[in-house]
Protein backbone atom coordinates (compact mmCIF):
# COMPACT_ATOMS: atom_id res chain seq x y z
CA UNK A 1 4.71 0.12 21.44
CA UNK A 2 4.00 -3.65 22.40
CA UNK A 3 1.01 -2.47 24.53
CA UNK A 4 -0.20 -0.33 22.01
CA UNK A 5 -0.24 -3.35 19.23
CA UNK A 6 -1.82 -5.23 21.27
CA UNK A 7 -4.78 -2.79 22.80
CA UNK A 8 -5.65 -1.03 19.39
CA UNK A 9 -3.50 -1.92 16.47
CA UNK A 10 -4.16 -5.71 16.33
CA UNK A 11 -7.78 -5.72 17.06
CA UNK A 12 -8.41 -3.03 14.27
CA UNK A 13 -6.78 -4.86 11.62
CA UNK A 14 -8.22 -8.20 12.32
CA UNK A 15 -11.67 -6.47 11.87
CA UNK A 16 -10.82 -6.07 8.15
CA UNK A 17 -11.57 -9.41 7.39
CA UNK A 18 -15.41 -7.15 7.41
CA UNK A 19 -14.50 -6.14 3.36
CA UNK A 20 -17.09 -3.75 3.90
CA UNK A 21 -15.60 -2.37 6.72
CA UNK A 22 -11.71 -2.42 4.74
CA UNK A 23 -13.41 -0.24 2.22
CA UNK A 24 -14.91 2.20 4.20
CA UNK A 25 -11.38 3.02 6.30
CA UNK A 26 -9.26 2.31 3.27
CA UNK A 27 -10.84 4.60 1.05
CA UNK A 28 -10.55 7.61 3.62
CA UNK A 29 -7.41 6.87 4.13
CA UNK A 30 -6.16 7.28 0.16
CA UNK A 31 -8.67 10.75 -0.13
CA UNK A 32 -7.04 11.92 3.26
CA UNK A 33 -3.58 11.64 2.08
CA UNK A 34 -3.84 12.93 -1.11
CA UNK A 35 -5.75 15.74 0.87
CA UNK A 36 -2.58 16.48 2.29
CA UNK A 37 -0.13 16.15 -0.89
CA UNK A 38 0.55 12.73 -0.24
CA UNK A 39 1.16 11.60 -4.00
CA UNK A 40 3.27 8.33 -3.13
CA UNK A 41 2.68 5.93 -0.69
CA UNK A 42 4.02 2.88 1.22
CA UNK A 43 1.09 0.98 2.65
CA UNK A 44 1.57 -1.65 5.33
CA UNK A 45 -1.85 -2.98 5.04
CA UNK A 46 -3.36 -6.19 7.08
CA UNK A 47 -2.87 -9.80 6.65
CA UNK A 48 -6.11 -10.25 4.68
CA UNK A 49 -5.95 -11.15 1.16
CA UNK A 50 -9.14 -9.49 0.01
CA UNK A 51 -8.30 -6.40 2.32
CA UNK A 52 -4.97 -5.63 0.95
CA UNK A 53 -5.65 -6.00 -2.52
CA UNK A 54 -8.96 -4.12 -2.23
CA UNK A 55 -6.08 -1.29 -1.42
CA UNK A 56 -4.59 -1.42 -4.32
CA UNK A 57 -7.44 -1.13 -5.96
CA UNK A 58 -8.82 1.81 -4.30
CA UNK A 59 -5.08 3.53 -5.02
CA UNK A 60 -4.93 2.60 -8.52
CA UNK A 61 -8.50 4.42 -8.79
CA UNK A 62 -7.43 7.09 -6.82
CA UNK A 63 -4.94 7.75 -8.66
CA UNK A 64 -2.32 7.63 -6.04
CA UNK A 65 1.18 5.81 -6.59
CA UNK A 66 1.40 2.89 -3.85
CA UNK A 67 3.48 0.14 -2.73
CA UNK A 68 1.07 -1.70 -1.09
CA UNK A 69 1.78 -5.01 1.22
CA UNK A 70 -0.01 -7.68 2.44
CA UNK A 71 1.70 -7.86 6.39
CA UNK A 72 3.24 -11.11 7.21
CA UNK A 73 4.03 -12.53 10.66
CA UNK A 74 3.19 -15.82 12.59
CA UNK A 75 4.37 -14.76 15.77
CA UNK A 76 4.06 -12.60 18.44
CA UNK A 77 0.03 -11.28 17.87
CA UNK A 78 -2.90 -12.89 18.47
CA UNK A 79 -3.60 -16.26 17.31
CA UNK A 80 -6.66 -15.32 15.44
CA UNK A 81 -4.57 -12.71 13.99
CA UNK A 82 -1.36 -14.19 12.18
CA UNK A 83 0.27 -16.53 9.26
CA UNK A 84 -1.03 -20.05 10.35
CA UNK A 85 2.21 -21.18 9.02
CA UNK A 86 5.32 -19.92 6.59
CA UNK A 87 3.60 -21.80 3.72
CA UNK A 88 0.34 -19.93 4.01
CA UNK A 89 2.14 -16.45 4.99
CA UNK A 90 3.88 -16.81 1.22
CA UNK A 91 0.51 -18.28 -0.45
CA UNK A 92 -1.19 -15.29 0.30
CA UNK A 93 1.46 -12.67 -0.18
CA UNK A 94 1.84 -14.52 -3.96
CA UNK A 95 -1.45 -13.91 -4.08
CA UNK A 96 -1.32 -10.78 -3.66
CA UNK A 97 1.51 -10.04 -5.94
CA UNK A 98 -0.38 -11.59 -8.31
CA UNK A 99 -3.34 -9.49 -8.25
CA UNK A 100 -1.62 -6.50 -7.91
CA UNK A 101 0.07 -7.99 -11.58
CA UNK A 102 -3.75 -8.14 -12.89
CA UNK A 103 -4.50 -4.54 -12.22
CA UNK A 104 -1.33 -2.62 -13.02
CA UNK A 105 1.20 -5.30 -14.94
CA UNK A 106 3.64 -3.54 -15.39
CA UNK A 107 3.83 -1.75 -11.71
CA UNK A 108 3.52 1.80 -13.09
CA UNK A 109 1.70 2.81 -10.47
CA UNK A 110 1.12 0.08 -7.68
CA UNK A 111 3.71 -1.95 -6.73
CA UNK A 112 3.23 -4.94 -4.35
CA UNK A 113 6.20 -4.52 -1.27
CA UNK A 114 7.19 -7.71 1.05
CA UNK A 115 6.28 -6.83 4.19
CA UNK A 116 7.56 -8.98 7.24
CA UNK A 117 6.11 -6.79 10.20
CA UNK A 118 9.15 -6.61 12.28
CA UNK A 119 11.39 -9.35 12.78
CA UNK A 120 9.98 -10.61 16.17
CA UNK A 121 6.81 -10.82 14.69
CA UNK A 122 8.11 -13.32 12.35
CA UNK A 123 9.64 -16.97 12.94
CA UNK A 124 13.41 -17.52 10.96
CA UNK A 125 12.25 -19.72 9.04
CA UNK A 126 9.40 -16.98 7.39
CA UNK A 127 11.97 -14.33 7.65
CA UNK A 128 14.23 -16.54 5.04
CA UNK A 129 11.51 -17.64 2.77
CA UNK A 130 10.59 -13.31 2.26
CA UNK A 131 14.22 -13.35 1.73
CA UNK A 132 14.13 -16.03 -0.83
CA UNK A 133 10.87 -14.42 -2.34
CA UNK A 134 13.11 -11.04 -2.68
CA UNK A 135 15.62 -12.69 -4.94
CA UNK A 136 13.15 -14.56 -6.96
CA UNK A 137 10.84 -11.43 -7.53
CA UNK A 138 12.74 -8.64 -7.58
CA UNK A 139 10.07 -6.58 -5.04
CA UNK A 140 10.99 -4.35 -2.62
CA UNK A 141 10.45 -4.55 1.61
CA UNK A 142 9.17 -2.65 3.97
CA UNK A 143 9.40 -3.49 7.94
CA UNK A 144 10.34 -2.11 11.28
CA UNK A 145 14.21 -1.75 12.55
CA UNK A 146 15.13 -0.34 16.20
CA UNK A 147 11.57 1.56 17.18
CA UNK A 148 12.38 0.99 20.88
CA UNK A 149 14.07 -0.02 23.24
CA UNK A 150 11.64 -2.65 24.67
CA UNK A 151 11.71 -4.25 21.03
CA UNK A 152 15.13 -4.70 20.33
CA UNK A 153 15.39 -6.30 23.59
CA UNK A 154 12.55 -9.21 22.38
CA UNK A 155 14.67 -9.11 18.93
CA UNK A 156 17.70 -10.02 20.50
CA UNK A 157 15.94 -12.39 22.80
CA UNK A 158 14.07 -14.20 19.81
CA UNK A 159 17.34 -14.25 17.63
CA UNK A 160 20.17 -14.27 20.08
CA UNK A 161 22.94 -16.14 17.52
CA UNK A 162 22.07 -12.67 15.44
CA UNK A 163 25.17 -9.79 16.31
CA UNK A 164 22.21 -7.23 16.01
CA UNK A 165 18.77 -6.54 14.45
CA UNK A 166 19.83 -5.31 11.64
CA UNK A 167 21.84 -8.64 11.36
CA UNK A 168 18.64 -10.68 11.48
CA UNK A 169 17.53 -8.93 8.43
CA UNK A 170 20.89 -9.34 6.73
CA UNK A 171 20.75 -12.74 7.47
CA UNK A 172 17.30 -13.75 5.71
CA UNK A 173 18.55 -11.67 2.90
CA UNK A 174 15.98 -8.86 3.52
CA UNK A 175 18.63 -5.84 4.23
CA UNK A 176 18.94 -4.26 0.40
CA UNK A 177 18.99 -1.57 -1.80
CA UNK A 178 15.46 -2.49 -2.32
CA UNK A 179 14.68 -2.19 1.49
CA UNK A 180 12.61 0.16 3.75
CA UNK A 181 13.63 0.55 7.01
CA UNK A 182 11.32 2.66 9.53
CA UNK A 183 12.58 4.33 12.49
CA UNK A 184 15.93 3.36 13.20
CA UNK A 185 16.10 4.79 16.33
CA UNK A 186 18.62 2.80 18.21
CA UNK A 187 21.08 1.47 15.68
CA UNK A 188 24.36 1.40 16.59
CA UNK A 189 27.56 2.14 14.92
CA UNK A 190 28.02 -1.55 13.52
CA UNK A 191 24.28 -1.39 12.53
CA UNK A 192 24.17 2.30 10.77
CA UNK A 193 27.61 0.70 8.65
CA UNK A 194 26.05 -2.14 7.81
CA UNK A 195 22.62 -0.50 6.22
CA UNK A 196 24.83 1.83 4.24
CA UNK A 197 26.50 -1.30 3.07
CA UNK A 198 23.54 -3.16 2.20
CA UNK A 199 22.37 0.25 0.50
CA UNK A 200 19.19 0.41 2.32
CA UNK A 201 16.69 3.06 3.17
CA UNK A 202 15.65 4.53 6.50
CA UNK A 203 12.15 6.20 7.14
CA UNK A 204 12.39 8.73 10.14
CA UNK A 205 9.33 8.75 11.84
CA UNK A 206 9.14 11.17 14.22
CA UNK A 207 6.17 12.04 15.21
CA UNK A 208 5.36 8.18 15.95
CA UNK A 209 8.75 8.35 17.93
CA UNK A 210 7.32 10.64 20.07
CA UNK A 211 3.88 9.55 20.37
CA UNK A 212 5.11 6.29 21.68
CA UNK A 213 7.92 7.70 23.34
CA UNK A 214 10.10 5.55 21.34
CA UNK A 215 13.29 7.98 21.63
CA UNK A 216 15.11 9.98 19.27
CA UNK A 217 16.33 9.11 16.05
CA UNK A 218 19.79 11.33 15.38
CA UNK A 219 19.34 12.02 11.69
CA UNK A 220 22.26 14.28 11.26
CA UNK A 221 24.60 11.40 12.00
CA UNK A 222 22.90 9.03 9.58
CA UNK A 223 22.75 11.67 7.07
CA UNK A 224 26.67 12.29 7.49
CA UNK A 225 27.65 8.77 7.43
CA UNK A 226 25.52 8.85 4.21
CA UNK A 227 22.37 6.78 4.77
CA UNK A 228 19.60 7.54 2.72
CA UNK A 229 17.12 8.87 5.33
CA UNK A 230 13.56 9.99 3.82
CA UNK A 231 10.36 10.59 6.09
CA UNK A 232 7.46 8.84 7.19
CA UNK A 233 4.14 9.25 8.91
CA UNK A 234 4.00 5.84 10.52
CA UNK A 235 0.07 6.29 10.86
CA UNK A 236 -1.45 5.43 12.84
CA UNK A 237 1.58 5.49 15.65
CA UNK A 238 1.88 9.19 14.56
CA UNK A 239 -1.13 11.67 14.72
CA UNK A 240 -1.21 12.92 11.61
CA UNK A 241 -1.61 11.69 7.73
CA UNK A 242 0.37 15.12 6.96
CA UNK A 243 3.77 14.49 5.81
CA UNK A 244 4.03 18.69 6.35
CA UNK A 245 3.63 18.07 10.02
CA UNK A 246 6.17 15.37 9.59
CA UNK A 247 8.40 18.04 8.41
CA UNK A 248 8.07 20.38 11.42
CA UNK A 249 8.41 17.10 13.62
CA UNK A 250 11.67 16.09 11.82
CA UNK A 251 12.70 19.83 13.02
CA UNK A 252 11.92 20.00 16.65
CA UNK A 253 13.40 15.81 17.20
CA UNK A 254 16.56 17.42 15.91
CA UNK A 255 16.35 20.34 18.15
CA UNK A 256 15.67 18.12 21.28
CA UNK A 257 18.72 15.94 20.03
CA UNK A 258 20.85 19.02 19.56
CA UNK A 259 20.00 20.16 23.48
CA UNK A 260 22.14 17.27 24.50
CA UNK A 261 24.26 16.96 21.43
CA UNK A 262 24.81 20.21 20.39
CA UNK A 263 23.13 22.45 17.64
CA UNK A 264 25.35 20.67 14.50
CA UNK A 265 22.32 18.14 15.21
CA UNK A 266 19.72 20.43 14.36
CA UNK A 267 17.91 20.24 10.70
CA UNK A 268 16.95 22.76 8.63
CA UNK A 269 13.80 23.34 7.00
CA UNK A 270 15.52 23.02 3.33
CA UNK A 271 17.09 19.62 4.60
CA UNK A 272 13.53 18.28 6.33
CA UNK A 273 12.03 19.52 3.17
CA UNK A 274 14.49 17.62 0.76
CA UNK A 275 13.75 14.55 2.74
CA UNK A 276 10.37 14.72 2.25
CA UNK A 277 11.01 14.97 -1.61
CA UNK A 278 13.61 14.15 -2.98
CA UNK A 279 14.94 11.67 0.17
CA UNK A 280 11.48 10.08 -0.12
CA UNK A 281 11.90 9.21 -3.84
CA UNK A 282 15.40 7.60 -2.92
CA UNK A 283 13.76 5.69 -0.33
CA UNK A 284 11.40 4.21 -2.14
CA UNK A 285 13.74 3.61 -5.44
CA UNK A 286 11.83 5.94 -7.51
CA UNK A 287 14.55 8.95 -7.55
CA UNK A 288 14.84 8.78 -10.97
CA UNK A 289 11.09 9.45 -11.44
CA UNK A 290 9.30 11.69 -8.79
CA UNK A 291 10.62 14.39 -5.88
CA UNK A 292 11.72 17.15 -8.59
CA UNK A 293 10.63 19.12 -11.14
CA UNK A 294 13.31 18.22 -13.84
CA UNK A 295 12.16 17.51 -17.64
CA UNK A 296 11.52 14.01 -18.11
CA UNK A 297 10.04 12.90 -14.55
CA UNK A 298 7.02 11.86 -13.55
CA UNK A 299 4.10 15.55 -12.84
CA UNK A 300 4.08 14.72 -9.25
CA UNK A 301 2.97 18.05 -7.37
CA UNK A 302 0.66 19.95 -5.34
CA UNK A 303 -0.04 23.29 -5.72
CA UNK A 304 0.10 25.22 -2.45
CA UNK A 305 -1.51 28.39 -1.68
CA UNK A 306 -0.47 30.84 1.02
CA UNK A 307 -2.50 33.39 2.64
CA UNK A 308 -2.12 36.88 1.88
CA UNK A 309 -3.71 39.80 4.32
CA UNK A 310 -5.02 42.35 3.18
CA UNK A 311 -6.51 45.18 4.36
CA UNK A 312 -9.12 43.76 6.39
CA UNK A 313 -8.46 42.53 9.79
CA UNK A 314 -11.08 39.73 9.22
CA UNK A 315 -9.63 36.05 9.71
CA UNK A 316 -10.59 34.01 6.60
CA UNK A 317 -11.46 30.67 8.13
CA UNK A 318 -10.89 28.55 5.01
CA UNK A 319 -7.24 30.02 4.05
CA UNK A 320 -5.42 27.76 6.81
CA UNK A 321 -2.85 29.76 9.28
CA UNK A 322 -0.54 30.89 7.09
CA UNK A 323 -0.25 34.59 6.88
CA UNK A 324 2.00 36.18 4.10
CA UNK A 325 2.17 39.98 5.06
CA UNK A 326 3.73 40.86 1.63
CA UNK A 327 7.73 41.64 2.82
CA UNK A 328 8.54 38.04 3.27
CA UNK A 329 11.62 36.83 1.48
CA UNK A 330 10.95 33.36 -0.66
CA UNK A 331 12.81 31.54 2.11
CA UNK A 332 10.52 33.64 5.07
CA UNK A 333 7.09 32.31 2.97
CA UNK A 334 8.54 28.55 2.93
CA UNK A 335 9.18 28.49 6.26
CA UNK A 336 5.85 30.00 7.42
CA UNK A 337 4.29 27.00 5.50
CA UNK A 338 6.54 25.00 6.95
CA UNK A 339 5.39 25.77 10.46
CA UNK A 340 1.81 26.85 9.99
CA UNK A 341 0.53 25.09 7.12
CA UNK A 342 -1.59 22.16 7.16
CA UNK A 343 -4.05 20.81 4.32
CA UNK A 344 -6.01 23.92 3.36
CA UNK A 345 -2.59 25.48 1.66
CA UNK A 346 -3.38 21.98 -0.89
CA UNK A 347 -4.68 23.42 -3.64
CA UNK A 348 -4.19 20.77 -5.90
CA UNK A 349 -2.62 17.35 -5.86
CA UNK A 350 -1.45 16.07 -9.66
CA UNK A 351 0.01 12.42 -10.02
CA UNK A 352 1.88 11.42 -13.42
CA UNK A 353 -0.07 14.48 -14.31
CA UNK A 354 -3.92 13.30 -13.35
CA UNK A 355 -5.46 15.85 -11.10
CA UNK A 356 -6.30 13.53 -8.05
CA UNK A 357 -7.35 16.14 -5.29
CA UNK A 358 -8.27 19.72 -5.69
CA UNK A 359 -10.09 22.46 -2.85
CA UNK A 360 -13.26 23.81 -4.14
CA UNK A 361 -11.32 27.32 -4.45
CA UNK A 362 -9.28 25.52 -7.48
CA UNK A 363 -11.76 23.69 -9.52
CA UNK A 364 -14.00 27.32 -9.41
């Protein structure tokens, strides 16, 4: 993962200081999710002011619910590439906040997040003023816990009076109810008890896991020690904006767990799928608004469409992979999508009840 920050990640995002260039990538990435039903999102975005809150701008025109952050760190990346100094990491994440206040006051749609990169990425010292910015403001956080091994080791190396990562969160006052944990690979016991006691939030990432070869997260036990475990892309360390795929990835990390663990370690689809609803809204603090269909929440939904065949043995190109051959049960035509659906089975994508994507198919 190091490598990989430093040979594509970091160069990228210092290349956003070209606005012109942050607009271009930014707005394809806000039509590609919502191409793929993506209605909320949880933005890490650079540590440009201009850049990050031309994101929330392009989200709040989009249409797409966002908790968009302005990155912080002042260590470990390249020196043309970080916080000059704690004091200028919080000036421009206030500024941030602050424009993010201009454009949608009272957060009903963008939300600015704290977002210390991971902890070795960050000094103590701008760890505790995020923390200190937490309690004044209220605002949620987002950052990395436990990807790999290789990074807890440089965690416990840069904060060695710390019992554990998660401690070095806990300590800056950054491990709440309010916080976003991705990954959490490698917690241990102590770790996993102290999350649920903080009340925070895991995102399971898996097909980043992979990708980087990161390990495997065993979501079963954190979901039966009762963590709140929702999913996440983790783009661009996964392949894929699709938080579908995501689903199917959750799946088959579980089933390479369970070869060693045994099959209680396996997930189902209705379990994957719940954490990519309703575990989502949890994680993010918005259960009481999105991930269901009950009176009084939020229209959040996409409309998917599933391929019927007919008589014809002709492939129709543009109805995606999923082939409903009329005797499936209900459960039999979720679990095709599950596995064989991608973004052509979006129909349409409403948020707070705005149509914000739709396939040609839908709007004739």
């Amino acid at each position: 993962m190091l490598d990989w920050l430093e040979t594509y990640t970091f160069p990228l995002e210092s290349s956003f200081s070209d606005i012109r260039k942050a607009a271009r990538i930014y707005n394809r990435v806000v039509a590609r999710t919502l191409s793929h039903g993506t209605t909320t999102a949880a933005y890490y975005a650079t540590v440009h002011v201009p850049a990050t809150n031309l994101l929330a701008d392009i989200c709040l025109a989009r249409g797409q619910r966002a908790f968009v952050g302005r990155v912080c760190m002042d260590r470990m990346s390249p020196e043309d590439y970080r916080d000059e100094s704690v004091e200028s990491a919080m000036r421009d994440t206030q500024q941030c906040i602050e424009h993010i206040k201009r454009i949608d006051p009272e957060f009903d749609l963008i939300s600015p997040i704290i977002t210390p990169r991971f902890a070795a990425s960050c000094s103590a010292e701008a760890l505790a003023a995020l923390g200190q910015l937490h309690r004044e403001t209220g605002l949620p956080i987002q950052t990395h816990i436990s990807e790999n091994k290789a990074e807890c080791k440089v965690v416990k190396e840069s904060f060695p009076e710390s019992a554990s990562y998660a401690h070095v969160y806990d300590e800056a006052g950054l491990l709440t109810s309010k916080t976003i944990l991705a990954h959490a690979v490698h917690l241990d016991e102590a770790e996993r008890a102290l999350v649920k006691q903080r009340q925070a939030k895991i995102s399971h990432c898996p097909a980043s896991n992979t990708a980087l070869t990161s390990g495997t997260a065993k979501v079963r036990r954190m979901l039966d020690e009762g963590l709140t475990v929702g999913l996440g892309t983790d783009v661009s360390g996964g392949y894929t904006p699709s938080m579908l795929s995501e689903v199917r990835e959750a799946i088959f990390v579980s089933r390479h767990v369970a070869m060693t663990a045994g099959d209680e370690a396996k997930l189902s689809v209705e379990e994957v799928l719940y954490m990519a609803t309703r575990g989502g809204a949890r994680v993010v603090g918005l259960e009481s608004r999105i991930g269901g269909f009950e009176v009084g929440k939020d229209w959040d939904a996409q409309l998917i469409g599933l391929g019927g065949v007919g008589d014809t043995d002709d492939l129709d190109q543009n109805a995606g992979l999923v082939e409903i051959f009329g005797d499936e049960t209900w459960e039999e035509k979720v679990a095709k999508w599950v596995y064989t659906g991608d973004d052509r089975n979006t129909i349409a994508v409403w948020i707070q009840g705005r149509l914000v994507h739709s396939r040609e198919s839908f709007r004739s």
